[in-house]
Protein backbone atom coordinates (compact mmCIF):
# COMPACT_ATOMS: atom_id res chain seq x y z
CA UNK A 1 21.50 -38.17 9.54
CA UNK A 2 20.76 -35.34 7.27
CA UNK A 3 19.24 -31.92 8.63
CA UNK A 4 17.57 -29.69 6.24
CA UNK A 5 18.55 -25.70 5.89
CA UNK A 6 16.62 -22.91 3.81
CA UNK A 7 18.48 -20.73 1.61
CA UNK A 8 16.34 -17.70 0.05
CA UNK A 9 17.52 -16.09 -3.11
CA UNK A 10 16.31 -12.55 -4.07
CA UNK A 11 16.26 -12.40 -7.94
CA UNK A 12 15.60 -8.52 -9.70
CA UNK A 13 14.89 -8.99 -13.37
CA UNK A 14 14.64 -6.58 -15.95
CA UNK A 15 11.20 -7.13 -17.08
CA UNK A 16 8.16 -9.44 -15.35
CA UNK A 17 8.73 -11.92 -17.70
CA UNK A 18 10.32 -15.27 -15.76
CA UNK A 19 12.69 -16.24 -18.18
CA UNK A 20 14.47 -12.30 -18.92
CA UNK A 21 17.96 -11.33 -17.56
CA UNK A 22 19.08 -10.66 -13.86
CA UNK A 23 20.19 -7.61 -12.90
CA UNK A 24 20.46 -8.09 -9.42
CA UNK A 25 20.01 -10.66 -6.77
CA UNK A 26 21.00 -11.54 -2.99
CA UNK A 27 21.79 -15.21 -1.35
CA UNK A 28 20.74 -15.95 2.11
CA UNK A 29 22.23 -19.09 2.99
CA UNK A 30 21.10 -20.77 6.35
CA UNK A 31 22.64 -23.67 5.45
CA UNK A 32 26.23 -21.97 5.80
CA UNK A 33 28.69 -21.75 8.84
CA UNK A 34 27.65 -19.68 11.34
CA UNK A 35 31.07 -17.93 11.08
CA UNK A 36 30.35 -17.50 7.22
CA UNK A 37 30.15 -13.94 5.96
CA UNK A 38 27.14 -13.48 3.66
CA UNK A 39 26.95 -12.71 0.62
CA UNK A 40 26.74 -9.14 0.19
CA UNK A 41 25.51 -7.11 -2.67
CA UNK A 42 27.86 -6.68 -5.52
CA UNK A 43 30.07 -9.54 -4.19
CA UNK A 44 30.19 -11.44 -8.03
CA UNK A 45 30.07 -9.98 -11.20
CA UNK A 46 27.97 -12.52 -12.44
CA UNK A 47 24.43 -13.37 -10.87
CA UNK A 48 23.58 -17.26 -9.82
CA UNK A 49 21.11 -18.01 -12.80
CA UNK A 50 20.60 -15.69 -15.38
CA UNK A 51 16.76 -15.57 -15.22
CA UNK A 52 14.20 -16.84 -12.26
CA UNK A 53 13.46 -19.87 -15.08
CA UNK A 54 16.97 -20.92 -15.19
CA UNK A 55 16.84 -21.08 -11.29
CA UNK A 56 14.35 -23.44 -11.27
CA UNK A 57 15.48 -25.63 -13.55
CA UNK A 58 18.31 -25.94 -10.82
CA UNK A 59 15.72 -26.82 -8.30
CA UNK A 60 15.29 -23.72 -6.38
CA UNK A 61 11.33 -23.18 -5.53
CA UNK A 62 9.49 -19.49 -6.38
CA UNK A 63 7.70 -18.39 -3.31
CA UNK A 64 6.66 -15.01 -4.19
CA UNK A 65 5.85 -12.92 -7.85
CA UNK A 66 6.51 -9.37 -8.80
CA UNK A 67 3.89 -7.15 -8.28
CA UNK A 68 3.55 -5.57 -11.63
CA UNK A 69 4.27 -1.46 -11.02
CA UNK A 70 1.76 1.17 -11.77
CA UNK A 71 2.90 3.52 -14.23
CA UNK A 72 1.81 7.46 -12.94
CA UNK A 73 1.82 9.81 -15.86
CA UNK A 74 4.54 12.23 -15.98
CA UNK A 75 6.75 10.67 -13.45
CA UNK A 76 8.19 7.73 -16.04
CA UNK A 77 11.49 9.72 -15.32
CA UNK A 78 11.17 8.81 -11.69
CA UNK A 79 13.48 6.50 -9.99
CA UNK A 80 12.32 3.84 -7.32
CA UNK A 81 13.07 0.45 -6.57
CA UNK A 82 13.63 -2.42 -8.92
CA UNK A 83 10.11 -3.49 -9.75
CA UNK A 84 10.60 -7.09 -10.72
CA UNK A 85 11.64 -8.87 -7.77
CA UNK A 86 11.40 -13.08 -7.18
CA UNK A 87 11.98 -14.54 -3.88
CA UNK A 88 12.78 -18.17 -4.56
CA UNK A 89 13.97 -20.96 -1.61
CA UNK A 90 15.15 -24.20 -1.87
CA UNK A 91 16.26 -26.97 1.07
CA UNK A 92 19.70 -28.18 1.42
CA UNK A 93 20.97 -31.20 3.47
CA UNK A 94 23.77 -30.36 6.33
CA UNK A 95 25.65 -33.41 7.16
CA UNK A 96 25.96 -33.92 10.85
């Protein structure tokens, strides 16, 4: 028998549009060992998918949009956080 596990993947793009480049991400992976380490920031050099499009073409589910950001006049030079975040999830089977 099969039990199900959620993993949640944090996608950062570098504009709102669903198909443009990552340019940063994070992996949350129930389905791993309990001894596993995560994944931490900065771990590859390469993100998962290139884009929150290519990701779901590889089955993982979008759960949550980017807000678009409000622009303030005279603070364009500002920095924040990264605007255009995707939270996506997808189920994976744990043989036991």
């Amino acid at each position: 028998m099969s039990e199900l596990r959620q993993q949640i993947l944090i996608l950062h793009l570098a504009s709102s549009d669903l198909a443009s480049r990552t340019v940063a991400w994070a992996l949350y992976d129930g389905a791993s060992a309990e001894d596993a380490l995560p994944m931490q920031s900065g771990d590859e050099k390469e993100p998962p998918y290139n884009s929150v499009v290519a990701a779901m073409r590889a089955g993982w589910n979008v759960i949550q949009l980017a807000t678009l950001p409000q622009i303030i006049p005279d603070h364009e030079h500002e920095s924040s956080y990264l605007p255009y975040e995707y939270v996506l999830e997808r189920k994976v089977a744990i043989n036991g």
